[in-house]
C-alpha atoms as a PDB file:
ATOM      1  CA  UNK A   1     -41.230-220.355 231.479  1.00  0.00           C
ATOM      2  CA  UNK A   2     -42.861-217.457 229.299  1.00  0.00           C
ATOM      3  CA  UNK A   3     -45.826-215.564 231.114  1.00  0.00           C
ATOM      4  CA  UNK A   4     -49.139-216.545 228.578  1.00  0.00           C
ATOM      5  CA  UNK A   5     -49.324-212.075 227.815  1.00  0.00           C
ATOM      6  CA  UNK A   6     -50.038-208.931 227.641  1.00  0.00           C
ATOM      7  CA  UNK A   7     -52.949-208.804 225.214  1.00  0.00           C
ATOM      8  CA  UNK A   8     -56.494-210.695 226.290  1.00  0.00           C
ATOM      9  CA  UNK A   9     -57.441-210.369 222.593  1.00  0.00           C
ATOM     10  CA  UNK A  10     -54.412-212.952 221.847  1.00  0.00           C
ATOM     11  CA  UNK A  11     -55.181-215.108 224.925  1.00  0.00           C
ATOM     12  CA  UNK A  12     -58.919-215.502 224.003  1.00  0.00           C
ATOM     13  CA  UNK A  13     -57.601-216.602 220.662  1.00  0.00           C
ATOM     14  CA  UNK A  14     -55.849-219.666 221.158  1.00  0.00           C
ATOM     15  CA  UNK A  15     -57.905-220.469 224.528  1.00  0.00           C
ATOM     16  CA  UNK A  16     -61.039-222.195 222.908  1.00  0.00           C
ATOM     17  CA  UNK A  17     -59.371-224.509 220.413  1.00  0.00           C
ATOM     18  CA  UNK A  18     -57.070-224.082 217.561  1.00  0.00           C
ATOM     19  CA  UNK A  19     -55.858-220.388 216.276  1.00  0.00           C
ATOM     20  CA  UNK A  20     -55.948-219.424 212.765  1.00  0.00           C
ATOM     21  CA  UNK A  21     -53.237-216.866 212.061  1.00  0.00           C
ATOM     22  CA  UNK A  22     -53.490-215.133 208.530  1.00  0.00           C
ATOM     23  CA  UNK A  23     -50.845-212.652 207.574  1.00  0.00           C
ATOM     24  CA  UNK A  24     -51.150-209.791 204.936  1.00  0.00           C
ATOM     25  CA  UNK A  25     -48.807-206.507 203.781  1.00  0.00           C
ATOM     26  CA  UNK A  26     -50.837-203.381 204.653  1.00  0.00           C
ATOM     27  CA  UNK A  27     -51.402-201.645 201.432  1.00  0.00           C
ATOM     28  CA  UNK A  28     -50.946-204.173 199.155  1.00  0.00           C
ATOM     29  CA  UNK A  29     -51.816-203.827 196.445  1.00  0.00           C
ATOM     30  CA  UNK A  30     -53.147-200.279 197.558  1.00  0.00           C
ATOM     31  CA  UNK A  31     -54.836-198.663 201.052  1.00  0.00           C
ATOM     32  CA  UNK A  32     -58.503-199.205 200.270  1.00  0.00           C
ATOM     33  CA  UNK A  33     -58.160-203.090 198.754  1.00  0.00           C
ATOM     34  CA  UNK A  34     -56.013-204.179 201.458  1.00  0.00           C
ATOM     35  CA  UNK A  35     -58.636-202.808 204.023  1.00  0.00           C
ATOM     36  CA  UNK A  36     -61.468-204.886 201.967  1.00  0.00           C
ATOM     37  CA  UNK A  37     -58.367-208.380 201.934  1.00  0.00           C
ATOM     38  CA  UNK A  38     -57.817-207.892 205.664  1.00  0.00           C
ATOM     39  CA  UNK A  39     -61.745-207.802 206.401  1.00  0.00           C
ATOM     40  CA  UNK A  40     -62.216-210.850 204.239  1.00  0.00           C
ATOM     41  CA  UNK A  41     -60.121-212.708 206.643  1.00  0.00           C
ATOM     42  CA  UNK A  42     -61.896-211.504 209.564  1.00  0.00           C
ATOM     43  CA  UNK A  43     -65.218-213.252 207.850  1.00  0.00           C
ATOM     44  CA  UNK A  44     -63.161-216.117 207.096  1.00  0.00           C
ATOM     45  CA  UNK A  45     -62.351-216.935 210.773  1.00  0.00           C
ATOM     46  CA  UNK A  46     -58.850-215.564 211.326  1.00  0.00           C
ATOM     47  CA  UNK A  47     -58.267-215.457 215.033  1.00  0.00           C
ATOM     48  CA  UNK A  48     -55.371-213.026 215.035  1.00  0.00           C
ATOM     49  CA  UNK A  49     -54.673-210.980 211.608  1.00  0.00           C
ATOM     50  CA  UNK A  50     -50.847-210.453 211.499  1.00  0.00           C
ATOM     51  CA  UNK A  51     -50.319-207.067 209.589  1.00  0.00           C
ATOM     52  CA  UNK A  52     -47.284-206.591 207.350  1.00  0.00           C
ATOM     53  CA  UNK A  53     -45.521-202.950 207.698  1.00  0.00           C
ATOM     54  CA  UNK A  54     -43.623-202.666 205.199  1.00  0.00           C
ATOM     55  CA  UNK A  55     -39.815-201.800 205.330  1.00  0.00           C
ATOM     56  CA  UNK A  56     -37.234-201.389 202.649  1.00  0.00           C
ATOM     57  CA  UNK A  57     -34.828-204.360 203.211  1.00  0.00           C
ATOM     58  CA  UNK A  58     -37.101-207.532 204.536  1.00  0.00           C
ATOM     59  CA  UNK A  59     -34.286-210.017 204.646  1.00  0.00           C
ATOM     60  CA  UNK A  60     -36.413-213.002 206.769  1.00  0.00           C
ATOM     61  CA  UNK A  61     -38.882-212.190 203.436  1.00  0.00           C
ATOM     62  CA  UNK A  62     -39.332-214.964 200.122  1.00  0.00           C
ATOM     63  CA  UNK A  63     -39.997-213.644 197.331  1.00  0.00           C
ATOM     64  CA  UNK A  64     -43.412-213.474 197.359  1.00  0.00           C
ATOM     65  CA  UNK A  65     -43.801-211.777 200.185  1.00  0.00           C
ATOM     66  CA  UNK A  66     -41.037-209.144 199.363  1.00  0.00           C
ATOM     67  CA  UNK A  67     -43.143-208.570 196.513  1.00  0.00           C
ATOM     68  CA  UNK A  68     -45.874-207.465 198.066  1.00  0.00           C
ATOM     69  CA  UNK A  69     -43.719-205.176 200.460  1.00  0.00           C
ATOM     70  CA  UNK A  70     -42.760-203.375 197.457  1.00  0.00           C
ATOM     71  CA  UNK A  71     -46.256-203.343 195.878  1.00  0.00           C
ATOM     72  CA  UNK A  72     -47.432-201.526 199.180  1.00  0.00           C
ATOM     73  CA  UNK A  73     -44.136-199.208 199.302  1.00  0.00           C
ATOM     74  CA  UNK A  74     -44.709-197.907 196.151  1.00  0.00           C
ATOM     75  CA  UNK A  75     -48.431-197.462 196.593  1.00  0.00           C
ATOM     76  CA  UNK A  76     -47.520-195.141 199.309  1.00  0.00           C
ATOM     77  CA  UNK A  77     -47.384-196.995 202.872  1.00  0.00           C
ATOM     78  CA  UNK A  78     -45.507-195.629 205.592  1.00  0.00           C
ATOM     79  CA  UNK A  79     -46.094-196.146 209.602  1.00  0.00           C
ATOM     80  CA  UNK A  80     -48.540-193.393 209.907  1.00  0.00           C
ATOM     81  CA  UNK A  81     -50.500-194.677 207.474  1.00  0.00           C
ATOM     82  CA  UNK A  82     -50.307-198.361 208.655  1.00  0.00           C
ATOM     83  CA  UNK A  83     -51.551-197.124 212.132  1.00  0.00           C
ATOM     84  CA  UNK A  84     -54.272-195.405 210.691  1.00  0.00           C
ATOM     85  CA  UNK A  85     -55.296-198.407 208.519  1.00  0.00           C
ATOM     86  CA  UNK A  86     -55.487-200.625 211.918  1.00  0.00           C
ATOM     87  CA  UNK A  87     -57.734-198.354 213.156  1.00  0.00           C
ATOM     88  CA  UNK A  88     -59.958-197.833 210.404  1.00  0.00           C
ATOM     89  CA  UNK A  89     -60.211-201.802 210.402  1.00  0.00           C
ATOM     90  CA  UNK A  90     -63.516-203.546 210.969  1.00  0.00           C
ATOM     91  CA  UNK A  91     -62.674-207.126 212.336  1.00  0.00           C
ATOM     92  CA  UNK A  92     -62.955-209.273 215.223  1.00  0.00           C
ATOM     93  CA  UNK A  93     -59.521-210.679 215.164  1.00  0.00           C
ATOM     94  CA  UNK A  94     -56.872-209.851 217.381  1.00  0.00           C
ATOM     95  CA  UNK A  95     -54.154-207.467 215.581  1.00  0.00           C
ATOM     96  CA  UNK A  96     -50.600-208.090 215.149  1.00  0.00           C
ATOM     97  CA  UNK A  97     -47.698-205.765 213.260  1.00  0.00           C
ATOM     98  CA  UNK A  98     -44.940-207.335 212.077  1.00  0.00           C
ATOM     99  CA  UNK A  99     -42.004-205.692 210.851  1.00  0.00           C
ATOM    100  CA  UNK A 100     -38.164-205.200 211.513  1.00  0.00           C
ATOM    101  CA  UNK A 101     -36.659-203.412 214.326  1.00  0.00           C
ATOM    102  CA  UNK A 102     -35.185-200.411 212.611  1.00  0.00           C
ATOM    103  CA  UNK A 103     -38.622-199.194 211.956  1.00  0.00           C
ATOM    104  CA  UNK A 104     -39.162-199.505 215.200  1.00  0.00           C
ATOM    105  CA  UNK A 105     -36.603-197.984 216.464  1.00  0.00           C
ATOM    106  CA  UNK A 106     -36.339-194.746 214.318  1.00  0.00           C
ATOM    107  CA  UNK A 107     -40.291-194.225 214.788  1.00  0.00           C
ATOM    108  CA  UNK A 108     -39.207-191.633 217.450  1.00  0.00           C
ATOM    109  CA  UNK A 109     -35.921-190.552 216.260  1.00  0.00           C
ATOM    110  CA  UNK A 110     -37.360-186.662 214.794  1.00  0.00           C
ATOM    111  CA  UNK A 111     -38.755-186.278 218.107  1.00  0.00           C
ATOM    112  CA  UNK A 112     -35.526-187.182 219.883  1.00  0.00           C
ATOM    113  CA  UNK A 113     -33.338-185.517 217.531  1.00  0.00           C
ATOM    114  CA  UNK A 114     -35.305-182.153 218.299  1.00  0.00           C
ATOM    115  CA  UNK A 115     -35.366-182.553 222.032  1.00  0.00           C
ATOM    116  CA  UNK A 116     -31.620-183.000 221.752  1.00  0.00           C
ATOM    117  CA  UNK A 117     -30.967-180.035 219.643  1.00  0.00           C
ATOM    118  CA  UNK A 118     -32.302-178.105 222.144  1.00  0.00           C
ATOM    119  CA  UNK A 119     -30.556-179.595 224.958  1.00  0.00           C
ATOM    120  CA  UNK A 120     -26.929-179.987 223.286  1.00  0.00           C
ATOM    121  CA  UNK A 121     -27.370-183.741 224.305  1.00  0.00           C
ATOM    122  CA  UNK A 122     -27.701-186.317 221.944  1.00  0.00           C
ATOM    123  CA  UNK A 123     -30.372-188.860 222.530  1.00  0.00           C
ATOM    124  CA  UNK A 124     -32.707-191.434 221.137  1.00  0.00           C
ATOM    125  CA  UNK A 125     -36.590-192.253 221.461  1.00  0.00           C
ATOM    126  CA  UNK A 126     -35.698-196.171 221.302  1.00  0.00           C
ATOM    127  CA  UNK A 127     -38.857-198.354 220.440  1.00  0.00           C
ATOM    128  CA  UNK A 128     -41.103-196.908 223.149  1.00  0.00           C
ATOM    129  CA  UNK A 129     -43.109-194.367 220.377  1.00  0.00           C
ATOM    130  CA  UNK A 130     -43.574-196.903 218.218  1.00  0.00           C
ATOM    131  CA  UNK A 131     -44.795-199.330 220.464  1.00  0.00           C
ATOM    132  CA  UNK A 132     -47.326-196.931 222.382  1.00  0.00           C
ATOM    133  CA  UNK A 133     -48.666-195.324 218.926  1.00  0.00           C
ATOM    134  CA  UNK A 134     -48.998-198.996 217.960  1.00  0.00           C
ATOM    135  CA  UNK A 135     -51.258-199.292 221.376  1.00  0.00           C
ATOM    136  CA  UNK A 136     -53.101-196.390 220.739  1.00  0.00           C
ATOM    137  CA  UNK A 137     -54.338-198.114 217.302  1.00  0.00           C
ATOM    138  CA  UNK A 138     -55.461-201.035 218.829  1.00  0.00           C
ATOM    139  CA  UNK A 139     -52.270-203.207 217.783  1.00  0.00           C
ATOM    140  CA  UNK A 140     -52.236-206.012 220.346  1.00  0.00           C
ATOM    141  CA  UNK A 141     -48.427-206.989 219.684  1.00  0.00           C
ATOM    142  CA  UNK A 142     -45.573-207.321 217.183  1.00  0.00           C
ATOM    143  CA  UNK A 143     -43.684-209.575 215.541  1.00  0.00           C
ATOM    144  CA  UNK A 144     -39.764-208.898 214.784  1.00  0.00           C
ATOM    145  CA  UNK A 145     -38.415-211.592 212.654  1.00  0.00           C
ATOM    146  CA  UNK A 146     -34.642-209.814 212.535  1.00  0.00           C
ATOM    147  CA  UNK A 147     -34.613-208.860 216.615  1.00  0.00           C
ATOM    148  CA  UNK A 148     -32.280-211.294 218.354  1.00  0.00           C
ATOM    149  CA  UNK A 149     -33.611-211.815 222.200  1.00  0.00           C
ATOM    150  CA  UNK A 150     -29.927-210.678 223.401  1.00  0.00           C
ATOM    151  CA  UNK A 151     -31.098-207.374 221.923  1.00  0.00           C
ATOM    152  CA  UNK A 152     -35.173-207.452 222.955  1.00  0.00           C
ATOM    153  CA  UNK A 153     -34.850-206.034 226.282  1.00  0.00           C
ATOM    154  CA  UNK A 154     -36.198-202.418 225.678  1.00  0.00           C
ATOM    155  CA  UNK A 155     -38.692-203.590 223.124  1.00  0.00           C
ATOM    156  CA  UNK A 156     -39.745-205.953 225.526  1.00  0.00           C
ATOM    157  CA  UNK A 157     -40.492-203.597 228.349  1.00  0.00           C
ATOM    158  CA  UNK A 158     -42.272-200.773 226.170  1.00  0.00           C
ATOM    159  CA  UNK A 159     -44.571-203.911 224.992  1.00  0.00           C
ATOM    160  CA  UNK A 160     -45.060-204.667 228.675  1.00  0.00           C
ATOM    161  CA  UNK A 161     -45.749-201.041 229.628  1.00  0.00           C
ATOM    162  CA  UNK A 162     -48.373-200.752 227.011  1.00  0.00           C
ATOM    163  CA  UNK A 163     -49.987-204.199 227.229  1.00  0.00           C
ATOM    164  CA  UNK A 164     -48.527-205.745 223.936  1.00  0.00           C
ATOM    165  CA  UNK A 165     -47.218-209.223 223.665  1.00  0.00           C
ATOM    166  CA  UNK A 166     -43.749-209.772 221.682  1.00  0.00           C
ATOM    167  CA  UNK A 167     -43.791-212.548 219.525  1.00  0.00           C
ATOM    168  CA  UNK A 168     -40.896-214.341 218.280  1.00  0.00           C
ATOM    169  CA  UNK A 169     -39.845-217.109 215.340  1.00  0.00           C
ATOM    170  CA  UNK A 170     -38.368-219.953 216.377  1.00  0.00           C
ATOM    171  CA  UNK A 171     -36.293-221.801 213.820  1.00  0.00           C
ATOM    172  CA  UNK A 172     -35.513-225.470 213.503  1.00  0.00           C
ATOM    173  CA  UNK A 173     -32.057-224.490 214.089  1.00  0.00           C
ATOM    174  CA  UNK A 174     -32.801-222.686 217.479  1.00  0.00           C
ATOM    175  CA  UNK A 175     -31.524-224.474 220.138  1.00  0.00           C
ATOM    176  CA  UNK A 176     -30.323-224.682 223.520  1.00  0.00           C
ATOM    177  CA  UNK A 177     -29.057-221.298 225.517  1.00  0.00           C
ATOM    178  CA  UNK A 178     -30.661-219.431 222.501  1.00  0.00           C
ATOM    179  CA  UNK A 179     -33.731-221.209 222.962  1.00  0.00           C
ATOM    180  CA  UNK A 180     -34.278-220.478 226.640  1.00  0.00           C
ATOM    181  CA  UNK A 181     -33.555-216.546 226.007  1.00  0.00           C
ATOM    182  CA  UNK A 182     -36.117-216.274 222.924  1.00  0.00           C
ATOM    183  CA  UNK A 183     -38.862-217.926 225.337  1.00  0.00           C
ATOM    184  CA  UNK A 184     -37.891-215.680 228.528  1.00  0.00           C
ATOM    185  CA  UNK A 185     -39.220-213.273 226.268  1.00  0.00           C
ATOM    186  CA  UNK A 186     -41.502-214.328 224.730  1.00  0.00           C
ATOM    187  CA  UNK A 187     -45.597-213.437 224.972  1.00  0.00           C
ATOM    188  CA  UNK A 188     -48.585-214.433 223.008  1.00  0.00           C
ATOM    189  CA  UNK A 189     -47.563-217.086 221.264  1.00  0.00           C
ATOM    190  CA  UNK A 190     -44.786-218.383 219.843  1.00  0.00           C
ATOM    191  CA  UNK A 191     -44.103-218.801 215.764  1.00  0.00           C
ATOM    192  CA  UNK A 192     -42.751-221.729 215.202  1.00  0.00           C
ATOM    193  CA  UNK A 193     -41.040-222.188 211.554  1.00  0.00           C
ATOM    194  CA  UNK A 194     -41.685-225.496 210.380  1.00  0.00           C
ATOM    195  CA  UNK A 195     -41.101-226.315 206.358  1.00  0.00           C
ATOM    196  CA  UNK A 196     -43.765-228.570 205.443  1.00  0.00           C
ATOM    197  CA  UNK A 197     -42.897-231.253 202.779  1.00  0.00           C
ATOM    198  CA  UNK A 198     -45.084-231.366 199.411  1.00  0.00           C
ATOM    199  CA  UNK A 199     -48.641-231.806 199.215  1.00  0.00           C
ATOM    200  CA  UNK A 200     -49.835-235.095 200.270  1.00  0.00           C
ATOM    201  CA  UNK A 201     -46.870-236.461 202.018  1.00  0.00           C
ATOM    202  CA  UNK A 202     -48.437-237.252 205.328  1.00  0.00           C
ATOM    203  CA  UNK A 203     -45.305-238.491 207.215  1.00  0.00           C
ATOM    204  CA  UNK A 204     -43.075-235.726 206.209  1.00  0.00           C
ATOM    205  CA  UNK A 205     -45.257-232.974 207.325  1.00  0.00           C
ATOM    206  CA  UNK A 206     -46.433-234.872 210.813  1.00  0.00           C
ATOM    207  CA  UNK A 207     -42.249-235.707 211.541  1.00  0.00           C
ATOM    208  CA  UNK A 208     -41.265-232.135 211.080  1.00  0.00           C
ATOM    209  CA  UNK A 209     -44.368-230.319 213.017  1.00  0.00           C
ATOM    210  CA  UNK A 210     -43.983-233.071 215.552  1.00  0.00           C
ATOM    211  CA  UNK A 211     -40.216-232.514 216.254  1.00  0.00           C
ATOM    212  CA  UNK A 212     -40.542-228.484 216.252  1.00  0.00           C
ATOM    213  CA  UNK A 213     -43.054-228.727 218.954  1.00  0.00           C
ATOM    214  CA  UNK A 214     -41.737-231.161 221.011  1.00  0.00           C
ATOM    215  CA  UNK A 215     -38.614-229.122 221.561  1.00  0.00           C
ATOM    216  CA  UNK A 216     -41.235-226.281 223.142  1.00  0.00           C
ATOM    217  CA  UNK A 217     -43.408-228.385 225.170  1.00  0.00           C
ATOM    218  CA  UNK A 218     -42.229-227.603 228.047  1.00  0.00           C
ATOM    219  CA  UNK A 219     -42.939-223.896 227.472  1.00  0.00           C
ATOM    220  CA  UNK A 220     -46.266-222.368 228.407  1.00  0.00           C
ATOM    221  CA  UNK A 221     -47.371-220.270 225.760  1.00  0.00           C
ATOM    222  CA  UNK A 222     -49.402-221.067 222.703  1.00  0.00           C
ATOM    223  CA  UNK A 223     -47.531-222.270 219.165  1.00  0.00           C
ATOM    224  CA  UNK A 224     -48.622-221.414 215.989  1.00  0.00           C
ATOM    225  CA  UNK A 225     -46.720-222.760 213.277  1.00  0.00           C
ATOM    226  CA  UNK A 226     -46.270-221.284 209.696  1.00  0.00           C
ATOM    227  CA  UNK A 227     -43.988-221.624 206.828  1.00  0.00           C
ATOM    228  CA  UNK A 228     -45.631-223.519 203.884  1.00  0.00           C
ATOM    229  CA  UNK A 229     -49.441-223.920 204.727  1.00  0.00           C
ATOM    230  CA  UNK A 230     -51.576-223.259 202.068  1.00  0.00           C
ATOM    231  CA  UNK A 231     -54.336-225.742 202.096  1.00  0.00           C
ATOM    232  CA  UNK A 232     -56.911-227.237 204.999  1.00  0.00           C
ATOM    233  CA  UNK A 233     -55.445-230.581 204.963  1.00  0.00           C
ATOM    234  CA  UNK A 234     -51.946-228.893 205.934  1.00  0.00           C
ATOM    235  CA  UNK A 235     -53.672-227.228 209.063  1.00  0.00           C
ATOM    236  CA  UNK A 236     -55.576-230.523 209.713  1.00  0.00           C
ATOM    237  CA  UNK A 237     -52.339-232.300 210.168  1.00  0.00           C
ATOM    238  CA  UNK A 238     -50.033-229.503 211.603  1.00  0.00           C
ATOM    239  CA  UNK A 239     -53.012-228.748 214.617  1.00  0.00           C
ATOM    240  CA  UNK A 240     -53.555-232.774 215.211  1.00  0.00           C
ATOM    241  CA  UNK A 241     -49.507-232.952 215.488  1.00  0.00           C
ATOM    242  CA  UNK A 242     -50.258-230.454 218.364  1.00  0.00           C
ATOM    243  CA  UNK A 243     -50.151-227.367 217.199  1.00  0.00           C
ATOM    244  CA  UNK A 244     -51.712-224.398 218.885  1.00  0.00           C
ATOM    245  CA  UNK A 245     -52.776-222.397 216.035  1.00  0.00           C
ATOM    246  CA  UNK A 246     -51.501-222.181 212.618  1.00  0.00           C
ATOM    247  CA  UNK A 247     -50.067-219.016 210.572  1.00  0.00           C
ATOM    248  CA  UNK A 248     -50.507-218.656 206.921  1.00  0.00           C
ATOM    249  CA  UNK A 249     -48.854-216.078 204.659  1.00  0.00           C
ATOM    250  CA  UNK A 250     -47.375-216.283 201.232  1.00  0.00           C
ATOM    251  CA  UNK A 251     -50.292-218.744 199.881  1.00  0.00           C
ATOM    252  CA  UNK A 252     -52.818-215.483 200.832  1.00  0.00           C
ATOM    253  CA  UNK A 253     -50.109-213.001 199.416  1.00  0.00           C
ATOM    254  CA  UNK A 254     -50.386-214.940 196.347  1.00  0.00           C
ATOM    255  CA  UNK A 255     -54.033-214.419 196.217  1.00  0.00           C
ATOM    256  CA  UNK A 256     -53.433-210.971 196.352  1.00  0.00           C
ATOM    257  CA  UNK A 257     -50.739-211.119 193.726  1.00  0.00           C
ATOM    258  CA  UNK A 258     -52.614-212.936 191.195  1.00  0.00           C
ATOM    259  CA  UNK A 259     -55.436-210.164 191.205  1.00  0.00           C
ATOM    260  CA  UNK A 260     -53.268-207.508 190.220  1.00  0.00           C
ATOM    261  CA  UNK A 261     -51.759-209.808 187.632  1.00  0.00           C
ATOM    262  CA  UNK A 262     -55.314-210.605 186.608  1.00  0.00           C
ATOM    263  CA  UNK A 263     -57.002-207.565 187.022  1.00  0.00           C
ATOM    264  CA  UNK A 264     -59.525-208.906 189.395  1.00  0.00           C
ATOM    265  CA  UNK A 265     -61.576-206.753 190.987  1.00  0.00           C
ATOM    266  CA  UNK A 266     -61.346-205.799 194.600  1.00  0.00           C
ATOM    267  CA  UNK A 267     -64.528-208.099 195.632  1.00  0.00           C
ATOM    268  CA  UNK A 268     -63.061-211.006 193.575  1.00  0.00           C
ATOM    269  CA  UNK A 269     -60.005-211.161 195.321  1.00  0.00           C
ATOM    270  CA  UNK A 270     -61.607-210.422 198.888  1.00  0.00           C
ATOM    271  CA  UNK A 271     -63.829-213.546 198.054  1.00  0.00           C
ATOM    272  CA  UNK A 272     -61.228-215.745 197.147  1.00  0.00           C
ATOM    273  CA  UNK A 273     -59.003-214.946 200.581  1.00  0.00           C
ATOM    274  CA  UNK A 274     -61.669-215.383 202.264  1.00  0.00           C
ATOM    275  CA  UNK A 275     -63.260-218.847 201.189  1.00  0.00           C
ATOM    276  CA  UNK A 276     -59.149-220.355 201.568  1.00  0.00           C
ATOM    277  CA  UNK A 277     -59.680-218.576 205.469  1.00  0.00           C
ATOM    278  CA  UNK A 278     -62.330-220.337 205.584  1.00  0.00           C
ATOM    279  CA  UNK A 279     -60.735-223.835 204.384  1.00  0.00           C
ATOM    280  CA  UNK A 280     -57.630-223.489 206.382  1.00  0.00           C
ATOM    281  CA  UNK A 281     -59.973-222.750 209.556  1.00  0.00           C
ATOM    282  CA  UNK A 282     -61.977-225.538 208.864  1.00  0.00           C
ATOM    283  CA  UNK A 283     -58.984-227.446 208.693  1.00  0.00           C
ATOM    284  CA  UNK A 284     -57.379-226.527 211.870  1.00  0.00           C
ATOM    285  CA  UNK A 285     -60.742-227.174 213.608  1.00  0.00           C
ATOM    286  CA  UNK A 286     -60.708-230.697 212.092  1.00  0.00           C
ATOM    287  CA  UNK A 287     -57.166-231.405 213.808  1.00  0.00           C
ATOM    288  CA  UNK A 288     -58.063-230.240 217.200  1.00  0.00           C
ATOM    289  CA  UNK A 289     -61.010-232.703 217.318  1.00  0.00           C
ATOM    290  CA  UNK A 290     -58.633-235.674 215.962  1.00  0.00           C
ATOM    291  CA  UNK A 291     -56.484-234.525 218.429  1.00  0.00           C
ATOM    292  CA  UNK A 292     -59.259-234.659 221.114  1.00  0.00           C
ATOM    293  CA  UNK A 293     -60.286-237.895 220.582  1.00  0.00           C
ATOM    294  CA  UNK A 294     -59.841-240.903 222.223  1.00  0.00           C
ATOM    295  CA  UNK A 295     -56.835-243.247 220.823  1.00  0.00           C
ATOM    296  CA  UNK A 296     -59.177-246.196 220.700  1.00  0.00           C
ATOM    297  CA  UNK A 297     -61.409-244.401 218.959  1.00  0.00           C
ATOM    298  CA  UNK A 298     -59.493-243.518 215.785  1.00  0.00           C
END
């Protein structure tokens, strides 16, 4: 069984009723707008804020979200500057990064390489500079959609020596051996990838939210699932199926999009994420007191 974390930012989260989990690209579609989208979800009630860092070949990415990683690549972003974005931030929410291992990874690699010049020996930082600069910008874990827990160990103990939790995506596919490894490791919360059906159809979405969690109920840490919200009634019925918290991406990202097709300005856009934030909170809220209610009563 997973310990609950690292981070008491994430814990306090999802301990007083449902989380709401919004997810934007840093620096999308540039630095200063994405500071004023991310804030917007802060007022809107986001719980935790997952931040996008951008890297060059997102393959877990649809296209609307791959999109935006090259809107915010072109426009500049790199780690540096996504660290120094995070702490420029002005929100309540918890912080999360999430972005692929080879980032990760090569954060440290100049450093290494020089240190290994000079001692004839090659050598490599691993993910341990990324994850404490990630610390020291008050990032309170990370997400890795293309890190496979048979590989985790070293990111997992530079997130434990610096207080961050790991989170990782459970698929409807995972199963099993695979299952039991990914939630050894896991901390914060779990993301659990559940495809909703279309708008409206109650059964579909309730089935498919209700079979992803019941494979993790036996697992103590939080689950917030994600993949297709984009409206309150969606959240409503996700959190009364008994979800944790829910995560919400490409319908924001589309927000986003739109204003640069559109031309909106900054403040139109920022008021647009964050009346949905509000809706999908709102939402999630609703499901949590069905949820808490009596059977007799309903």
């Amino acid at each position: 069984m997973a310990d609950t974390g690292n981070s008491e930012a994430i814990a306090e989260a999802f301990a007083d009723g449902p989380a709401y989990v919004p997810y934007l690209v840093v620096g999308d579609p540039d630095y200063e707008s994405s500071k004023a989208y991310v804030e917007a979800l802060d007022r809107g009630g986001a719980d935790v804020i997952e931040l996008g860092l951008p890297f060059s070949e997102p393959i877990a990415e649809g296209s609307t979200i791959q999109e935006a990683l090259v809107r915010s690549l072109d426009a500049g972003m790199t780690p540096e500057r996504f660290f120094a974005f995070a702490e420029e931030l002005d929100v309540d929410a918890a912080l999360v990064c999430m972005t692929y291992y080879n980032l990760i990874y090569q954060y440290g690699d100049s450093e290494a390489r020089s240190a290994s010049d000079a001692s004839g020996e090659t050598a490599s930082a691993g993910p341990r500079p990324f994850v404490e600069r990630a610390a020291a910008a008050g990032i309170e874990g990370l997400v890795v959609p293309d890190l496979p827990a048979e590989e985790a160990d070293p990111l997992r103990e530079a997130c434990d020596e610096f207080g961050l939790d790991l989170v990782f995506i459970v698929a409807p596919t995972t199963r099993a051996d695979r299952l039991d490894r990914l939630m050894e490791r896991v901390s914060g919360y779990v993301y659990v990838q559940a495809r909703l059906g279309t708008t409206g159809a109650r059964d579909d979405v309730s089935d498919q939210t209700t079979q992803s969690l019941d494979r993790l109920r036996e697992y103590d840490v939080p689950k917030a699932v994600g993949f297709g919200i984009s409206a309150g009634e969606h959240a409503e019925r996700i959190v009364a199926g008994g979800a944790d918290g829910i995560i919400v991406g490409s319908a924001l990202v589309d927000i986003v999009a739109e204003g640069v097709e559109d031309d909106l300005s900054t403040a139109e856009v920022a008021d647009r994420l964050e009346a949905l934030s509000r809706e999908l909170k709102e939402g999630a809220e609703r499901g949590y007191a069905a949820r808490a209610e009596p059977a007799e009563s309903r």
